[in-house]
PDB file of N, CA and C in Angstrom:
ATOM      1  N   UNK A   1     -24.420 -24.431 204.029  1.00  0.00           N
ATOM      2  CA  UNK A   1     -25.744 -23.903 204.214  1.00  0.00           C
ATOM      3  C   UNK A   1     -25.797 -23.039 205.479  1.00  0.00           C
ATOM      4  N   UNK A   2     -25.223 -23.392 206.289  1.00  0.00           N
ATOM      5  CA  UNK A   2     -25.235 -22.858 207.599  1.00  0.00           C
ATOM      6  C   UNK A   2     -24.341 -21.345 207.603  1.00  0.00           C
ATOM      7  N   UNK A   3     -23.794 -21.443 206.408  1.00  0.00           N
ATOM      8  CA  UNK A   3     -22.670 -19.932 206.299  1.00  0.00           C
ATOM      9  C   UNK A   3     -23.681 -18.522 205.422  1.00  0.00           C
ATOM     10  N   UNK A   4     -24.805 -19.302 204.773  1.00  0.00           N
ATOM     11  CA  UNK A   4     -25.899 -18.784 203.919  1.00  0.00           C
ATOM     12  C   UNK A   4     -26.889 -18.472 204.724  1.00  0.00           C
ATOM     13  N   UNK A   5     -27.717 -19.162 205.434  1.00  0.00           N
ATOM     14  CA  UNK A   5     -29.069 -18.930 206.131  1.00  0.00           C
ATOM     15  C   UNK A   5     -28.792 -19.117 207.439  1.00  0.00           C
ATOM     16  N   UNK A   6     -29.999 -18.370 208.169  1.00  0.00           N
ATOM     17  CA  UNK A   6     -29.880 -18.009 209.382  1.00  0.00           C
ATOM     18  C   UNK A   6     -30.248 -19.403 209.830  1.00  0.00           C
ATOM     19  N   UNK A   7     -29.990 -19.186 211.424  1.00  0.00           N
ATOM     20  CA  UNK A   7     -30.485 -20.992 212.303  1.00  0.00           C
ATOM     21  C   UNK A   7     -31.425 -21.074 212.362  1.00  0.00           C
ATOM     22  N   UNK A   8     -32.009 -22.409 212.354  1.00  0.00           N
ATOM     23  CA  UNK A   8     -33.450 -22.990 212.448  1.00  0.00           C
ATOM     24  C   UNK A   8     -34.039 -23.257 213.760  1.00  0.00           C
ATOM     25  N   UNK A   9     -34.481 -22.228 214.287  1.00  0.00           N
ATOM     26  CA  UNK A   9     -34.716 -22.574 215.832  1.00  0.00           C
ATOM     27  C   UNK A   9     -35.779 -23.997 216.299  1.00  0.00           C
ATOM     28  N   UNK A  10     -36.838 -24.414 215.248  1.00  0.00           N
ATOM     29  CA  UNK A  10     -37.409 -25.731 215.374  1.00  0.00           C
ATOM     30  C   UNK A  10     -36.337 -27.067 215.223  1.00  0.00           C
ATOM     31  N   UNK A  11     -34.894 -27.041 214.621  1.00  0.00           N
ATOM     32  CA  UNK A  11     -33.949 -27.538 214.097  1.00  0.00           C
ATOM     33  C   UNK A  11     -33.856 -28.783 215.578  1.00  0.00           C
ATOM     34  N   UNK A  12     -33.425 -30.098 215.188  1.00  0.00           N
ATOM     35  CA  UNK A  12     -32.940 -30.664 216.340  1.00  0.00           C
ATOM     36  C   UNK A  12     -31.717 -31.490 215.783  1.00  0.00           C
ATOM     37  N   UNK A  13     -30.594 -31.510 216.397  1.00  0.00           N
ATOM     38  CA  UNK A  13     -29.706 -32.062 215.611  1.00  0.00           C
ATOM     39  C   UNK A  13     -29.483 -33.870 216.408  1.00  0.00           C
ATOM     40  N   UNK A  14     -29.234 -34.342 214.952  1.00  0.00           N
ATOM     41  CA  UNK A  14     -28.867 -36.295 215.379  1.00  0.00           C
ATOM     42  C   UNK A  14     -27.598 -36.441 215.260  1.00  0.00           C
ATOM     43  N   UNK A  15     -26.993 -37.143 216.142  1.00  0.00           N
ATOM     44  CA  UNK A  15     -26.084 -37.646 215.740  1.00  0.00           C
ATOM     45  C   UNK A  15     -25.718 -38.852 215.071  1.00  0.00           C
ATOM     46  N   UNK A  16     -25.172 -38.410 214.062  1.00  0.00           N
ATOM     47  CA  UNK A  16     -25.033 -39.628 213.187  1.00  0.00           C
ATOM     48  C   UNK A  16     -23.950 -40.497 212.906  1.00  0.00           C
ATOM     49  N   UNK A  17     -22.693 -40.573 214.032  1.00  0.00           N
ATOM     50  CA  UNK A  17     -21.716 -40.530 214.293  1.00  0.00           C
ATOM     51  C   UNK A  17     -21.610 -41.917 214.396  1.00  0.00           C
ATOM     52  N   UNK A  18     -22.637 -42.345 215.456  1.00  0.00           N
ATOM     53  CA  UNK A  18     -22.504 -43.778 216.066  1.00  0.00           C
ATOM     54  C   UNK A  18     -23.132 -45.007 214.999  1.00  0.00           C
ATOM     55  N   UNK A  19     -23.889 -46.023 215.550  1.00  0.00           N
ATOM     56  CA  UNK A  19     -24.699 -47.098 214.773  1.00  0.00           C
ATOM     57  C   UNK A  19     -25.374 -46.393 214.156  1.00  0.00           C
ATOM     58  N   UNK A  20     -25.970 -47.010 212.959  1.00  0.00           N
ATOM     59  CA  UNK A  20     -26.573 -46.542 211.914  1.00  0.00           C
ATOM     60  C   UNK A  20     -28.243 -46.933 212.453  1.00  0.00           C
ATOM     61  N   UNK A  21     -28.176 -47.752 213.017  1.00  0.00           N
ATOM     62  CA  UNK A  21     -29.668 -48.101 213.875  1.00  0.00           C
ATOM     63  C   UNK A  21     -30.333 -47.033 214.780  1.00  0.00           C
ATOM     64  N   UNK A  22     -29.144 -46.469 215.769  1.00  0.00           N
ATOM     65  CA  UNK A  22     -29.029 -45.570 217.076  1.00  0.00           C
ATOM     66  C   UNK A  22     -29.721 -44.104 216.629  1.00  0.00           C
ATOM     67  N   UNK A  23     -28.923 -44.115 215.202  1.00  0.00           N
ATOM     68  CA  UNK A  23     -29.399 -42.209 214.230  1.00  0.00           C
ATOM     69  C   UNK A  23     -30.291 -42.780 213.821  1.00  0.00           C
ATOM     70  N   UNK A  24     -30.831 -43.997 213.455  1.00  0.00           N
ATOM     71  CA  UNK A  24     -32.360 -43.889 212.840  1.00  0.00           C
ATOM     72  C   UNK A  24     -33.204 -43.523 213.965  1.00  0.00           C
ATOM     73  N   UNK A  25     -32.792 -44.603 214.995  1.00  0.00           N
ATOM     74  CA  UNK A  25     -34.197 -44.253 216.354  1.00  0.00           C
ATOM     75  C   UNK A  25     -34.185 -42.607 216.624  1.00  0.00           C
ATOM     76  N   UNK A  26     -32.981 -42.206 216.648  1.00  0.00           N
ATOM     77  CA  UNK A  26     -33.018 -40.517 217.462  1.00  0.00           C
ATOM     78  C   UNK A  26     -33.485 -39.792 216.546  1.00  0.00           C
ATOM     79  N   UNK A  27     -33.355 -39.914 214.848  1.00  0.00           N
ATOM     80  CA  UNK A  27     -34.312 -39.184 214.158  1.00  0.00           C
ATOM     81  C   UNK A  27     -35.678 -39.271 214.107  1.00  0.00           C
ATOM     82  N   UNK A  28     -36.514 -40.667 214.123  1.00  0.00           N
ATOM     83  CA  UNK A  28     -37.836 -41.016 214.214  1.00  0.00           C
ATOM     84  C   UNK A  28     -38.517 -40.492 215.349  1.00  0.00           C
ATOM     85  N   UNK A  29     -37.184 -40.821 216.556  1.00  0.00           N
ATOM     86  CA  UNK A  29     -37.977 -39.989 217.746  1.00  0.00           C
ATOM     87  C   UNK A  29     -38.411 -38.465 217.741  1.00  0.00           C
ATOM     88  N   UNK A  30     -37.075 -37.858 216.547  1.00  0.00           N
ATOM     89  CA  UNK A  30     -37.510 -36.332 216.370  1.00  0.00           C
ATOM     90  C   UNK A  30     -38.558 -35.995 215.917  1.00  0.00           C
ATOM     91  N   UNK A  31     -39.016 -36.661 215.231  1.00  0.00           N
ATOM     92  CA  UNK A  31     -39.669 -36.575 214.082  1.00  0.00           C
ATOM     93  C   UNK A  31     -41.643 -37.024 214.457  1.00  0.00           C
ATOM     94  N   UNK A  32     -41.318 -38.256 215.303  1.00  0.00           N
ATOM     95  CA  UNK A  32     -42.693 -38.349 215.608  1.00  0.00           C
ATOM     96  C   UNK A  32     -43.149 -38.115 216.802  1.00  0.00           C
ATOM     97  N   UNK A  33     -44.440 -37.978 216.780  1.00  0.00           N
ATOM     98  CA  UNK A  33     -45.113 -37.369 218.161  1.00  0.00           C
ATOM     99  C   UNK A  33     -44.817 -38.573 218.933  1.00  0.00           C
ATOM    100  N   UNK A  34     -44.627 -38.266 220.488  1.00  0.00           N
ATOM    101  CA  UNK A  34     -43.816 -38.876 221.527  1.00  0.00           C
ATOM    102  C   UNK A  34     -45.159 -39.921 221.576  1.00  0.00           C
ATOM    103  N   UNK A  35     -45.227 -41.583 221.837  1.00  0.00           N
ATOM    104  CA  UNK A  35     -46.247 -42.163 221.442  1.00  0.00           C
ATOM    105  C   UNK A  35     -46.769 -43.006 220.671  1.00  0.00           C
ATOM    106  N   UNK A  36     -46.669 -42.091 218.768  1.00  0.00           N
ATOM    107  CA  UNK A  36     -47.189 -42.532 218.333  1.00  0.00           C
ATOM    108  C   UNK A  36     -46.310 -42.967 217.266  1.00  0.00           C
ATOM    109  N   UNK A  37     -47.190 -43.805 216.687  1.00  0.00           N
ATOM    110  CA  UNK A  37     -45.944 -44.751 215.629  1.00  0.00           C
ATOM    111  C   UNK A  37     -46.296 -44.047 214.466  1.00  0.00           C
ATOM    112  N   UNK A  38     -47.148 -43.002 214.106  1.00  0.00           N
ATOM    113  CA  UNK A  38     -47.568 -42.356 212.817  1.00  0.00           C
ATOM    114  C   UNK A  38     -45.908 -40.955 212.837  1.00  0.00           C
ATOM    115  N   UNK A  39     -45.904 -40.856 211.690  1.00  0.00           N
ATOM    116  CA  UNK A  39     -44.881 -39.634 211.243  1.00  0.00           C
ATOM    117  C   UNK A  39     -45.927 -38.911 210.829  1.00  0.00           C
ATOM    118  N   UNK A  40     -45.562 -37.405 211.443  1.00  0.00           N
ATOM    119  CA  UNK A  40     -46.304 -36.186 211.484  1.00  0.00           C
ATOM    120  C   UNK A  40     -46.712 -35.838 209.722  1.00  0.00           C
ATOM    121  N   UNK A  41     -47.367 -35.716 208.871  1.00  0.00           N
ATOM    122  CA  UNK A  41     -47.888 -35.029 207.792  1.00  0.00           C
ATOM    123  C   UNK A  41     -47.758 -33.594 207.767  1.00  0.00           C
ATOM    124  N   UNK A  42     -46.975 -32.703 207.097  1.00  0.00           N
ATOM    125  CA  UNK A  42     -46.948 -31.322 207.018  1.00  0.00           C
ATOM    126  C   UNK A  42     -47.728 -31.201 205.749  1.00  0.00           C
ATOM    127  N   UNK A  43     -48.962 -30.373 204.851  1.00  0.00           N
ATOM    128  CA  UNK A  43     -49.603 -29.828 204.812  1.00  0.00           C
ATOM    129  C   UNK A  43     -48.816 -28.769 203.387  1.00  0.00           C
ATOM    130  N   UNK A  44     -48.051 -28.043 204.079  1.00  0.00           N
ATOM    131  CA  UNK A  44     -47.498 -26.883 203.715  1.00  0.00           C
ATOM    132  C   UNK A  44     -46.252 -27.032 204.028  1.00  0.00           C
ATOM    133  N   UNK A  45     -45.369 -26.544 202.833  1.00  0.00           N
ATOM    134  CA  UNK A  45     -43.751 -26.448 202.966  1.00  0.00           C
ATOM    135  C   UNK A  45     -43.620 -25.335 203.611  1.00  0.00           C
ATOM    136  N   UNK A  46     -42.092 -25.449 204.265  1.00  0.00           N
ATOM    137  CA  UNK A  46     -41.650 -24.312 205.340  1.00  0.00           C
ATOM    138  C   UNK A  46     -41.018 -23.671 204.521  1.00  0.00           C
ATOM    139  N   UNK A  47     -40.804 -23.690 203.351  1.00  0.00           N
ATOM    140  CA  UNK A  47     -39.892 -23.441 202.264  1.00  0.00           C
ATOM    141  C   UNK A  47     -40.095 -22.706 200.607  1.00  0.00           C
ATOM    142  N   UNK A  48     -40.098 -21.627 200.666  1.00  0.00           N
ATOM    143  CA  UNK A  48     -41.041 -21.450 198.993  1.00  0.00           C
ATOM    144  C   UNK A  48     -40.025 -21.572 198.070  1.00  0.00           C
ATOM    145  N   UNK A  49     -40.783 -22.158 196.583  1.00  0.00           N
ATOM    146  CA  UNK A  49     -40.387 -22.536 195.679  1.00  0.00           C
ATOM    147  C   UNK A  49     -39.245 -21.792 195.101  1.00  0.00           C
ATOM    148  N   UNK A  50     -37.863 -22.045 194.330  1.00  0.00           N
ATOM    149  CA  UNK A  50     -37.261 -20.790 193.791  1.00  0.00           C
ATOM    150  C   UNK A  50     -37.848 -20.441 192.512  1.00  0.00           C
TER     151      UNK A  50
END
């Protein structure tokens, strides 16, 4: 994918290398507002249909 489309500058990368616990927390942390225990709702895809 990365040889096809350009970079995702909102993009944050996890590593998923280590515990399987460790990549859950560092994704959730990406993912939710610093705080809160809710996961953000998007609305609208960043993405249109093919």
């Amino acid at each position: 994918m990365a040889a096809r489309e350009p970079p995702w500058p909102e993009a944050i990368a996890v590593d998923t290398s280590g515990p399987l616990d460790s990549a859950v927390a560092r994704a959730l942390t990406a993912v939710r507002p610093w705080g809160s225990s809710q996961a953000p709702v998007f609305r609208r895809p960043y993405m249109e249909p093919d």
